[in-house]
PDB file of N, CA and C in Angstrom:
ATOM      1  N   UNK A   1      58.467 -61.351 119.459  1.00  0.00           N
ATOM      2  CA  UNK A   1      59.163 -60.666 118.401  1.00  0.00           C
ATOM      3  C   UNK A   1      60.604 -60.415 118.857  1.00  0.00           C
ATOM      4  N   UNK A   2      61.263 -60.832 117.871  1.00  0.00           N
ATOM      5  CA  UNK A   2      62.935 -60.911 118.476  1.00  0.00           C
ATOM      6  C   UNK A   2      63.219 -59.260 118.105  1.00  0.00           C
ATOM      7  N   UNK A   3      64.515 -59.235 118.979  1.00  0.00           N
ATOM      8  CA  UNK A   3      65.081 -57.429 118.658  1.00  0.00           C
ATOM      9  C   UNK A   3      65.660 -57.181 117.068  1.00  0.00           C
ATOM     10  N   UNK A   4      65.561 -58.584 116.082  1.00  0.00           N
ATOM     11  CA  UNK A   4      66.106 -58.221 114.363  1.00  0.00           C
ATOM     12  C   UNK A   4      65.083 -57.905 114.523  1.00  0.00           C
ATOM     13  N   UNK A   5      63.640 -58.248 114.882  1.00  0.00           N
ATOM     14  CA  UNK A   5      62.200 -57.791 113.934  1.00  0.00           C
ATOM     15  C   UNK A   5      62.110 -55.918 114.346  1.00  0.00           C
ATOM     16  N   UNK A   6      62.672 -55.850 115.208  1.00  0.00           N
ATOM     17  CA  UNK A   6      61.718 -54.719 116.020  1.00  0.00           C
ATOM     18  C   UNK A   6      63.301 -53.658 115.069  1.00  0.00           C
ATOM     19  N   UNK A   7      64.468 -54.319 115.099  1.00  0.00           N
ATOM     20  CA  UNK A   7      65.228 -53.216 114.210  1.00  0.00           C
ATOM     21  C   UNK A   7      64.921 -53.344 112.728  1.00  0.00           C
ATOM     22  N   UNK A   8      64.280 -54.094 112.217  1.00  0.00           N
ATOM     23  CA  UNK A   8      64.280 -54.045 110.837  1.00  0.00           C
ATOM     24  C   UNK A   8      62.539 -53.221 110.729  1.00  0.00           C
ATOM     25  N   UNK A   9      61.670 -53.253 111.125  1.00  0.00           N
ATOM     26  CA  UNK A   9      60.552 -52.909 111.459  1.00  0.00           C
ATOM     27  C   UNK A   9      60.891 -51.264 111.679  1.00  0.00           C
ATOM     28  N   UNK A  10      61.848 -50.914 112.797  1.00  0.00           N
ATOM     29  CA  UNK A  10      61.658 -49.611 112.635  1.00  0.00           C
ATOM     30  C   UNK A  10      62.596 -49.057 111.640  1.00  0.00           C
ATOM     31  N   UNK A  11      63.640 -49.613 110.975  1.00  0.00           N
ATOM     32  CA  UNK A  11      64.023 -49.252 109.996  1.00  0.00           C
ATOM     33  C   UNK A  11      63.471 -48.515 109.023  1.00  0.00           C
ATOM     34  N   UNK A  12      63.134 -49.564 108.556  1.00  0.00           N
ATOM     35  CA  UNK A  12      62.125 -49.393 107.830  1.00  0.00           C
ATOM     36  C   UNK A  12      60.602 -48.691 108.019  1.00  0.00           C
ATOM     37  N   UNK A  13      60.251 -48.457 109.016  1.00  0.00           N
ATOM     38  CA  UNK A  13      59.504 -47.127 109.402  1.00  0.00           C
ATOM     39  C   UNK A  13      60.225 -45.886 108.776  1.00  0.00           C
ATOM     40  N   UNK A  14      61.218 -45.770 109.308  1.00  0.00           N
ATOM     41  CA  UNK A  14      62.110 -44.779 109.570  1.00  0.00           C
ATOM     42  C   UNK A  14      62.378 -44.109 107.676  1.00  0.00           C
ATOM     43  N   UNK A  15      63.084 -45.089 106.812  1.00  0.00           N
ATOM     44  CA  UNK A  15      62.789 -44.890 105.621  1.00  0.00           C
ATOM     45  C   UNK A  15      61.687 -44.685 104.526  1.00  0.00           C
ATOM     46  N   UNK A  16      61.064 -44.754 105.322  1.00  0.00           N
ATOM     47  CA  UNK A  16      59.739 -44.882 104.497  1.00  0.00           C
ATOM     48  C   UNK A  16      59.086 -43.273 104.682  1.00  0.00           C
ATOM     49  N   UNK A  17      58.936 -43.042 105.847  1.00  0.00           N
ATOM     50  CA  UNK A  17      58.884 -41.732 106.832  1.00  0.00           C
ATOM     51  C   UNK A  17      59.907 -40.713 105.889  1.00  0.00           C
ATOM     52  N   UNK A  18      61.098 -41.213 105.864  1.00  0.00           N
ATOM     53  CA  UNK A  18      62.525 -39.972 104.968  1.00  0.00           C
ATOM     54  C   UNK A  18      61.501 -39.863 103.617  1.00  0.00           C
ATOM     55  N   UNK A  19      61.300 -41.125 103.488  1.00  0.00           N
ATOM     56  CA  UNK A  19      60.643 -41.108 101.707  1.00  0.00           C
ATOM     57  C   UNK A  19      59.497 -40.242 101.021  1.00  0.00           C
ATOM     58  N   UNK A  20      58.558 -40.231 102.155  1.00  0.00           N
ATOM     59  CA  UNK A  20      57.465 -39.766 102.219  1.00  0.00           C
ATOM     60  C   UNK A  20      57.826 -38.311 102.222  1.00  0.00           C
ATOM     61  N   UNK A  21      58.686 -37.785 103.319  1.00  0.00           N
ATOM     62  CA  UNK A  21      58.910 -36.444 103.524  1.00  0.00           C
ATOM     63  C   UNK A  21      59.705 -35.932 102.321  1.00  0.00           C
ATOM     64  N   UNK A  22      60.031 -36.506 101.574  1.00  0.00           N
ATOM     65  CA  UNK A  22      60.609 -36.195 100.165  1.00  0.00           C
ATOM     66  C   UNK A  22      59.970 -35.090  99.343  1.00  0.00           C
ATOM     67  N   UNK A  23      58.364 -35.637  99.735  1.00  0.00           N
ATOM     68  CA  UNK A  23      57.507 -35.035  98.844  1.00  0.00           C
ATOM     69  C   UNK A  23      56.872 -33.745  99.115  1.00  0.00           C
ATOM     70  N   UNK A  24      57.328 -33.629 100.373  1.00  0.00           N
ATOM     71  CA  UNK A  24      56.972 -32.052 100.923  1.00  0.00           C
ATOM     72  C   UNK A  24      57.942 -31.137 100.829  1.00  0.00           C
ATOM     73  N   UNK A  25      59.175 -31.459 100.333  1.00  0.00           N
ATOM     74  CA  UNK A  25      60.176 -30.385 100.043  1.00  0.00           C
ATOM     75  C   UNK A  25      59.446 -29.515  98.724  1.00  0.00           C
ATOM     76  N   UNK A  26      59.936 -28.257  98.589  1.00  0.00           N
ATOM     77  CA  UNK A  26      59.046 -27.292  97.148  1.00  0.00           C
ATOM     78  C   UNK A  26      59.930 -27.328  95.878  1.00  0.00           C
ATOM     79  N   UNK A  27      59.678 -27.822  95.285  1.00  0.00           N
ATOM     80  CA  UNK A  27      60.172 -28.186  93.868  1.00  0.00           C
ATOM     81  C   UNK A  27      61.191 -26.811  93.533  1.00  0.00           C
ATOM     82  N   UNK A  28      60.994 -25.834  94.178  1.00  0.00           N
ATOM     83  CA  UNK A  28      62.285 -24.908  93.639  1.00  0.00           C
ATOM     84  C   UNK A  28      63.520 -24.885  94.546  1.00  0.00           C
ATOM     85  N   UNK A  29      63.678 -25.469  95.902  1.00  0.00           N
ATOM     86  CA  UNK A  29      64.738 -25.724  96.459  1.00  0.00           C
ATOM     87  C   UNK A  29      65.373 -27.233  95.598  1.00  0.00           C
ATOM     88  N   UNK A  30      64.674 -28.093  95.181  1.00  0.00           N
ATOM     89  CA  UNK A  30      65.090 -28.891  94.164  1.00  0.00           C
ATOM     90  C   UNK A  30      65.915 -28.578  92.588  1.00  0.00           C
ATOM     91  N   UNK A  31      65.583 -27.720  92.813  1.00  0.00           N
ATOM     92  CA  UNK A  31      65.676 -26.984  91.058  1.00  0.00           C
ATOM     93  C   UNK A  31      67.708 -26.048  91.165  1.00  0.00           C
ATOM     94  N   UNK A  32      67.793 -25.815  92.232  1.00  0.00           N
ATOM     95  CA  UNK A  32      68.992 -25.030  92.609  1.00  0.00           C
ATOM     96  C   UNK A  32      70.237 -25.980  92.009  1.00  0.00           C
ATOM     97  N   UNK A  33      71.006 -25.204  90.921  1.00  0.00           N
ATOM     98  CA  UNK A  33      72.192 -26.131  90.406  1.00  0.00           C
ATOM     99  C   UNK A  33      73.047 -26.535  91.303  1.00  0.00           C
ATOM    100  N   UNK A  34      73.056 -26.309  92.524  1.00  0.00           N
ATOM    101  CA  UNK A  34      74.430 -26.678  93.503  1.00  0.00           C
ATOM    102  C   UNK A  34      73.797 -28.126  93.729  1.00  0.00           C
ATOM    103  N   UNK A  35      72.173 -28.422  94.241  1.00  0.00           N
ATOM    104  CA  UNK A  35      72.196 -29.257  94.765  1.00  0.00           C
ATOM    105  C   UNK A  35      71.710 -30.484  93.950  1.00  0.00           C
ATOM    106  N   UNK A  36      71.447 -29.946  92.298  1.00  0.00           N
ATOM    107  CA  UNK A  36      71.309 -30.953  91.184  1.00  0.00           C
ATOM    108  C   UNK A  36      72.891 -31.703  91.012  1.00  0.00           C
ATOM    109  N   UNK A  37      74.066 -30.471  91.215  1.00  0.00           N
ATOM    110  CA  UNK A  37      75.217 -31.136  90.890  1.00  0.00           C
ATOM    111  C   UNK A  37      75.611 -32.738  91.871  1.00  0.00           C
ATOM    112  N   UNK A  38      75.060 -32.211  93.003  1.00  0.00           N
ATOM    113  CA  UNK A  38      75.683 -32.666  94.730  1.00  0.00           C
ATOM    114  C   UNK A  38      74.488 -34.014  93.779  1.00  0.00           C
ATOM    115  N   UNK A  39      73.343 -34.165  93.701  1.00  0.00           N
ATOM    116  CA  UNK A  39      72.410 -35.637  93.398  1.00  0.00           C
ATOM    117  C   UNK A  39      73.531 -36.141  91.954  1.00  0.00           C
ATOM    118  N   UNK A  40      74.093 -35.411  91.479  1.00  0.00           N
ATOM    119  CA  UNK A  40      74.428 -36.418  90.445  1.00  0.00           C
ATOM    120  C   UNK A  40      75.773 -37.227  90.953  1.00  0.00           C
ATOM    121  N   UNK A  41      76.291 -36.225  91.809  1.00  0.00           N
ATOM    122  CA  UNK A  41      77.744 -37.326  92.580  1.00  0.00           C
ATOM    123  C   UNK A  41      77.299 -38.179  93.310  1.00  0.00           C
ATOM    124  N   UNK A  42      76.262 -38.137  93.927  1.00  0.00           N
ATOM    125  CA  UNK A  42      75.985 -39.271  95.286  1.00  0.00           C
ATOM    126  C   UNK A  42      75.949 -40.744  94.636  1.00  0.00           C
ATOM    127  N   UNK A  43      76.097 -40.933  93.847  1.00  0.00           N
ATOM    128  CA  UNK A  43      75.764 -42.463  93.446  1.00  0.00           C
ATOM    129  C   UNK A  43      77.441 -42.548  92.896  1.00  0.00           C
ATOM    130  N   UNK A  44      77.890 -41.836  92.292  1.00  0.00           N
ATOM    131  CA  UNK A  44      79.188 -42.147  91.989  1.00  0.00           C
ATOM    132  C   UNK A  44      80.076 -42.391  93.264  1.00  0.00           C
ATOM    133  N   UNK A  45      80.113 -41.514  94.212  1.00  0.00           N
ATOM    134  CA  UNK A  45      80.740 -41.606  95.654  1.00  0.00           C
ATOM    135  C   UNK A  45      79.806 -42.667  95.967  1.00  0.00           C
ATOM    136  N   UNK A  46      79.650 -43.317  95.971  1.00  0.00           N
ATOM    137  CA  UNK A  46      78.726 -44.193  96.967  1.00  0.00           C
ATOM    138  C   UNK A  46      79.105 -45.535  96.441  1.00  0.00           C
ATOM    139  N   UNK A  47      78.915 -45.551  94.812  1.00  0.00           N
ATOM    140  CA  UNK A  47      80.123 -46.662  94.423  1.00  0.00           C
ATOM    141  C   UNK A  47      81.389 -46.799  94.354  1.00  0.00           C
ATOM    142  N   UNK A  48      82.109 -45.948  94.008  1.00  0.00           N
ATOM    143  CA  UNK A  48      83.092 -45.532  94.255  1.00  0.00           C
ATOM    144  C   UNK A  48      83.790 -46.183  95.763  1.00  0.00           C
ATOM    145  N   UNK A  49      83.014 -46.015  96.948  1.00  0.00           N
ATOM    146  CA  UNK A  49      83.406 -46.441  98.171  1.00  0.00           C
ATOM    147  C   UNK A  49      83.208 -48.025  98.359  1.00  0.00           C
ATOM    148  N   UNK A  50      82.042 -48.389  97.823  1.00  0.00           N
ATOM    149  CA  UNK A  50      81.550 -49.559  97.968  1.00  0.00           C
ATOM    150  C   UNK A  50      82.784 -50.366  97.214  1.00  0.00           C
ATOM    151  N   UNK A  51      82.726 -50.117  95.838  1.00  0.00           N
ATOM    152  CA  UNK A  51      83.863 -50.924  95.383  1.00  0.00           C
ATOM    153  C   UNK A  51      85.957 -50.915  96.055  1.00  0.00           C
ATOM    154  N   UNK A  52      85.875 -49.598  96.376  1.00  0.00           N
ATOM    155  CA  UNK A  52      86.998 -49.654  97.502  1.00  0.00           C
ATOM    156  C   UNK A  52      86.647 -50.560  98.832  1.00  0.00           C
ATOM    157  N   UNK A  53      85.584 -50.868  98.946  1.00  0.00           N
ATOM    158  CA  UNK A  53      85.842 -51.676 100.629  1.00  0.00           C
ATOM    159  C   UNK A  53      85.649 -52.733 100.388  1.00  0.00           C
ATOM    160  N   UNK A  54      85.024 -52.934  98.845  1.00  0.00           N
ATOM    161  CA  UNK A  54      85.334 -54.683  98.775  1.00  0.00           C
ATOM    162  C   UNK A  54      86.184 -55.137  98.065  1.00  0.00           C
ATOM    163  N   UNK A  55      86.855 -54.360  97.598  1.00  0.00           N
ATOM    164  CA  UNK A  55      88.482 -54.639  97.042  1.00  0.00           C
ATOM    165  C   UNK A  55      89.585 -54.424  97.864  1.00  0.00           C
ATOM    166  N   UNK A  56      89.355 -54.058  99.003  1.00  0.00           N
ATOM    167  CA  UNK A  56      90.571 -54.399  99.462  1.00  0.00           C
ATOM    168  C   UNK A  56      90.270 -53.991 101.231  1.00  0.00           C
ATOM    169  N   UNK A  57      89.382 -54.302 101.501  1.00  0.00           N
ATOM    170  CA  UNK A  57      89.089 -54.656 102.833  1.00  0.00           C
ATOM    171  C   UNK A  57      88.559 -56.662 103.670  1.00  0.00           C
ATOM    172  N   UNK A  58      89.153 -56.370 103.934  1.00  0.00           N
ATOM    173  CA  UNK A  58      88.462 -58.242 104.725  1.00  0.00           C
ATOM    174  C   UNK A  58      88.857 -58.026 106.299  1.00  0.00           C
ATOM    175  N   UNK A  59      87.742 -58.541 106.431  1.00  0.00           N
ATOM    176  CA  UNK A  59      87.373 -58.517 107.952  1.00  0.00           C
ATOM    177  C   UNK A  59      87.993 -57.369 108.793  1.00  0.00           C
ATOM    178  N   UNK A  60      87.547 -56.118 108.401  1.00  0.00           N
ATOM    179  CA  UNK A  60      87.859 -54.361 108.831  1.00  0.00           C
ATOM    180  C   UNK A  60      89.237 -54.501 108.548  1.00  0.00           C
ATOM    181  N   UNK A  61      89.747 -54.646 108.144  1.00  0.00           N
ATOM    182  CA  UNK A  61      91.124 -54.578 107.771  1.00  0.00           C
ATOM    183  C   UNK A  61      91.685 -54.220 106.183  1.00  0.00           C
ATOM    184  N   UNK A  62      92.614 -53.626 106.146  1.00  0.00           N
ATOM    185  CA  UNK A  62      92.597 -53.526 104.819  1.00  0.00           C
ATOM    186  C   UNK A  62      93.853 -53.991 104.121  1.00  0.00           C
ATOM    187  N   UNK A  63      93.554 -54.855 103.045  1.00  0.00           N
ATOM    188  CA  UNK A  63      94.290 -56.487 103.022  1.00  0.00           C
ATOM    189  C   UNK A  63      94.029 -55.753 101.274  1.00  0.00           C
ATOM    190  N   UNK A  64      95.663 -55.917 100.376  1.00  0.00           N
ATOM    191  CA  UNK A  64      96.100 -55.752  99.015  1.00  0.00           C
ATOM    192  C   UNK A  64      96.447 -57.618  98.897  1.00  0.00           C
ATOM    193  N   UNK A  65      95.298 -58.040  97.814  1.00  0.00           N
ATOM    194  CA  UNK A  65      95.583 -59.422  97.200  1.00  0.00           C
ATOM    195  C   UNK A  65      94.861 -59.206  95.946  1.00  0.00           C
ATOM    196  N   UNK A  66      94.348 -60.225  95.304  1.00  0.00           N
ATOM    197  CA  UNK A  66      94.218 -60.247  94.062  1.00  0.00           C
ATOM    198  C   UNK A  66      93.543 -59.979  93.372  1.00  0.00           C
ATOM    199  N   UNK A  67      92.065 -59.178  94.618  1.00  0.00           N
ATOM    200  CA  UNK A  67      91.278 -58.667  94.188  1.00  0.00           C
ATOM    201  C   UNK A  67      91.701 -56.935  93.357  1.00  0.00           C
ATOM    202  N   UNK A  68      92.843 -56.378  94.235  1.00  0.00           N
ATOM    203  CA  UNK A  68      92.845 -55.399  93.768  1.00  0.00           C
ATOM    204  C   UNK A  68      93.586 -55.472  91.903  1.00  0.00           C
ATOM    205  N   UNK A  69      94.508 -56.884  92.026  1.00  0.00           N
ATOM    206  CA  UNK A  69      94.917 -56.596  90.319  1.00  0.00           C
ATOM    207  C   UNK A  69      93.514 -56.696  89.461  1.00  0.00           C
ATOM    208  N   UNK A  70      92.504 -57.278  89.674  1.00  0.00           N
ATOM    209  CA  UNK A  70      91.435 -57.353  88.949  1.00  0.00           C
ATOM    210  C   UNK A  70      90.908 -56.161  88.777  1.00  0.00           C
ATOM    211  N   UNK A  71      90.635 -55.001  90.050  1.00  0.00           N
ATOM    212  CA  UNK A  71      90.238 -53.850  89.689  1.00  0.00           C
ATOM    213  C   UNK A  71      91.089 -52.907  89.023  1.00  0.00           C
ATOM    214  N   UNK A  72      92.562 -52.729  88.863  1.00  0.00           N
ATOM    215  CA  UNK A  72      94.008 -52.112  88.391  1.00  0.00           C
ATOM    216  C   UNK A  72      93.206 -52.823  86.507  1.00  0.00           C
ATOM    217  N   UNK A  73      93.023 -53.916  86.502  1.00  0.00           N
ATOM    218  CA  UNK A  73      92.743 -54.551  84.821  1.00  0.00           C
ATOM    219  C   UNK A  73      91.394 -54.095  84.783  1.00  0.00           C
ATOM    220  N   UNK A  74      90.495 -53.786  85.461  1.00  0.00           N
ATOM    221  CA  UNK A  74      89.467 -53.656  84.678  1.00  0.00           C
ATOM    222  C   UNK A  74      88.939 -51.871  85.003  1.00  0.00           C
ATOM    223  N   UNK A  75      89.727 -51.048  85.640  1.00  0.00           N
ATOM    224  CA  UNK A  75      89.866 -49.690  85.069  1.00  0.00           C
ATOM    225  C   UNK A  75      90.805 -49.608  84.012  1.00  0.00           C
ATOM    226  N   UNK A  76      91.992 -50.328  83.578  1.00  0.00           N
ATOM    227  CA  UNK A  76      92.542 -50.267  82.297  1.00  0.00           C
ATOM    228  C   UNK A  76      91.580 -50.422  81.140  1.00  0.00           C
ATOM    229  N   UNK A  77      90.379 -51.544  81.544  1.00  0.00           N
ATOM    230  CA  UNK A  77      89.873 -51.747  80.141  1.00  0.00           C
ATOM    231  C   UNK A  77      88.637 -50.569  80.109  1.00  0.00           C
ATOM    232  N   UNK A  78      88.360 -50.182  81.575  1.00  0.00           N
ATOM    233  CA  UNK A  78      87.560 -48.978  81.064  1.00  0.00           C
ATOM    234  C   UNK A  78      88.001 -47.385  80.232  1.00  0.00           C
ATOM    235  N   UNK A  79      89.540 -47.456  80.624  1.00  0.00           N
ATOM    236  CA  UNK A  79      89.740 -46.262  79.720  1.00  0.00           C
ATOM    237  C   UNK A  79      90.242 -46.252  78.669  1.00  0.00           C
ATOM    238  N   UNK A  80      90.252 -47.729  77.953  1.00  0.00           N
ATOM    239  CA  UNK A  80      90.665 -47.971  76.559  1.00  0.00           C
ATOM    240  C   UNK A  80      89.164 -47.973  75.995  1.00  0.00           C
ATOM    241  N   UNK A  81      88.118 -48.000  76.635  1.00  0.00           N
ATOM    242  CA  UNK A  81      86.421 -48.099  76.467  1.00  0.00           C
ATOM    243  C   UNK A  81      86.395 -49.381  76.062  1.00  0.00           C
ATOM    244  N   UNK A  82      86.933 -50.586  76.822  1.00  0.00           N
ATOM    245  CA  UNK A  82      85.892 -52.011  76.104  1.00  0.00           C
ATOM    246  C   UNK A  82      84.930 -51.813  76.818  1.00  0.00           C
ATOM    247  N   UNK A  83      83.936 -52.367  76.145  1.00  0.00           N
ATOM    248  CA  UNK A  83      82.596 -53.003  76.557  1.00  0.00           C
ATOM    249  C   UNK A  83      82.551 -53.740  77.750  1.00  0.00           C
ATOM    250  N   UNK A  84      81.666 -53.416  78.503  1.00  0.00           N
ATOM    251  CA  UNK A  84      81.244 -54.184  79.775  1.00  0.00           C
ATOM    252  C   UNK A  84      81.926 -55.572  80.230  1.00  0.00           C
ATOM    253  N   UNK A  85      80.811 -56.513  78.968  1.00  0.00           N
ATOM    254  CA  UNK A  85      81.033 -57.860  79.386  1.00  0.00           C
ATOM    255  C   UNK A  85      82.815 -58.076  79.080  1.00  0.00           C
ATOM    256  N   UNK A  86      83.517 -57.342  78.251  1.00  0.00           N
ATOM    257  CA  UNK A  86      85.152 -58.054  78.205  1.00  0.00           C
ATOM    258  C   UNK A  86      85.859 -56.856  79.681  1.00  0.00           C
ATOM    259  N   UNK A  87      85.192 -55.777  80.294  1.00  0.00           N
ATOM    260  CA  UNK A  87      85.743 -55.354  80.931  1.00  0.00           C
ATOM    261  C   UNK A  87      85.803 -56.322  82.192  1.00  0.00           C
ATOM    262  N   UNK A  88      84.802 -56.982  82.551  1.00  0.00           N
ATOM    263  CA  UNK A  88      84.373 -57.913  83.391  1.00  0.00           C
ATOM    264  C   UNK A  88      85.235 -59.091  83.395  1.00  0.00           C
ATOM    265  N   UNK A  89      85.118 -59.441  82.014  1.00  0.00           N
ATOM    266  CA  UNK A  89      86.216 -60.799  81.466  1.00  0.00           C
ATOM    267  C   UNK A  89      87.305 -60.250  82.429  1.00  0.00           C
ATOM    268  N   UNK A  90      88.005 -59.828  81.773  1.00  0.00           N
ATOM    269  CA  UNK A  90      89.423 -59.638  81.762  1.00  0.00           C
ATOM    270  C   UNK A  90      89.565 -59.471  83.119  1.00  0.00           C
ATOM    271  N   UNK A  91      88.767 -58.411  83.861  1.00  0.00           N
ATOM    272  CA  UNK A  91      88.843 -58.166  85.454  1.00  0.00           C
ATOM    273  C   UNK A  91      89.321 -59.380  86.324  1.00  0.00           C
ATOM    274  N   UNK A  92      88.003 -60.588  85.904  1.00  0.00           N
ATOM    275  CA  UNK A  92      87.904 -61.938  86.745  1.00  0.00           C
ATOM    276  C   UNK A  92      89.080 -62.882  86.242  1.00  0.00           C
ATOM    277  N   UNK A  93      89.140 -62.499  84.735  1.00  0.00           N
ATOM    278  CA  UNK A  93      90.662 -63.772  84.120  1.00  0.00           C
ATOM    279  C   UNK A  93      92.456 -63.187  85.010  1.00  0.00           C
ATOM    280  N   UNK A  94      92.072 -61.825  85.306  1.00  0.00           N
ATOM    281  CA  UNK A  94      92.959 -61.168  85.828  1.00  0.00           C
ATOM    282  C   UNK A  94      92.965 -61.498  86.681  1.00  0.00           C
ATOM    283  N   UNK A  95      92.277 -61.341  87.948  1.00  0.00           N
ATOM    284  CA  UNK A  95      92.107 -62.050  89.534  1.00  0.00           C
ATOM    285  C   UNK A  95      92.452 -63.547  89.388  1.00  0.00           C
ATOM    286  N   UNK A  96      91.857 -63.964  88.625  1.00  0.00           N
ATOM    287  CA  UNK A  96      92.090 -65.693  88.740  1.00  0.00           C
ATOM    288  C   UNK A  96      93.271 -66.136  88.618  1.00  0.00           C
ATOM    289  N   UNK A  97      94.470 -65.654  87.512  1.00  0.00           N
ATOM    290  CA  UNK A  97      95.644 -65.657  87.816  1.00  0.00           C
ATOM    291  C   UNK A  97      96.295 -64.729  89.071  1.00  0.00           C
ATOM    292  N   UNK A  98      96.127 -64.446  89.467  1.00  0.00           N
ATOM    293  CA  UNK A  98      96.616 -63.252  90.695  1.00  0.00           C
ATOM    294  C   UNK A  98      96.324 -64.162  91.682  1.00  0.00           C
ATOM    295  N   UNK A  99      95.453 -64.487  91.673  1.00  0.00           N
ATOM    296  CA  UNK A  99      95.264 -65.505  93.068  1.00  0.00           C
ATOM    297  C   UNK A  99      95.373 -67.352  92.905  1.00  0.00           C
ATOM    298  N   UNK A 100      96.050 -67.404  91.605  1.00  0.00           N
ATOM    299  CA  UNK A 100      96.341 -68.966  91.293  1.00  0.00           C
ATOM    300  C   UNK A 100      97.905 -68.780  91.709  1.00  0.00           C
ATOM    301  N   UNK A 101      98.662 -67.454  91.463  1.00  0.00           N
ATOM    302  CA  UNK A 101      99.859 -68.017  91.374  1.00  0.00           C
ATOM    303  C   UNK A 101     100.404 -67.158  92.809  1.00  0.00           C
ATOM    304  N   UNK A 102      99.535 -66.729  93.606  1.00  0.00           N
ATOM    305  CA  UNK A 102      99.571 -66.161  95.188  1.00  0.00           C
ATOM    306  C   UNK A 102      99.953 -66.973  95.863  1.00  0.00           C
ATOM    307  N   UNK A 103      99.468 -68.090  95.653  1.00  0.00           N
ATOM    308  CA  UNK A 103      99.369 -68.963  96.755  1.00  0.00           C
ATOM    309  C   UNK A 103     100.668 -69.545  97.500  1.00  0.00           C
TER     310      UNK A 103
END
């Protein structure tokens, strides 16, 4: 067994174990508005970051090209409220010129 098996193996122990212990917390420390507020940000911060490090990070470094005009166009089209699929459009038609005429 190579050392990926034995880290993905206890990983995954390890999460499964967090998961489980989930269920022994008492439903009224759950219930407390501070920490209903704190579960509803964690996914926003969490994308939020994710989409910052792949817009403008490459190889640990942090590198402004054409990915970021795509994200600059497609928070524009989110606060005019288009729809998904043209927010998407426009994002990628945006990058594609940004990085056709980069070069």
């Amino acid at each position: 067994m190579t050392n990926l098996w034995i880290a993905t193996l206890g990983a995954s122990t390890i999460c499964y174990l967090l998961k489980l212990s989930g269920f022994l917390v008492p439903s009224t420390w759950l219930a407390r508005p501070k920490l209903q507020r704190i579960n509803e940000l964690i996914p926003v911060v969490l994308l939020s970051a994710l989409v910052a490090v792949q817009s403008l990070s490459t190889d640990s470094r942090v590198q402004v090209d054409h990915r970021l005009g795509g994200l600059i166009v497609a928070a524009i089209a989110l606060r005019l409220k288009a729809p998904f699929p043209i927010m998407m459009l426009a994002a990628a038609i945006a990058s594609a010129i940004l990085y056709r005429f980069s070069l």
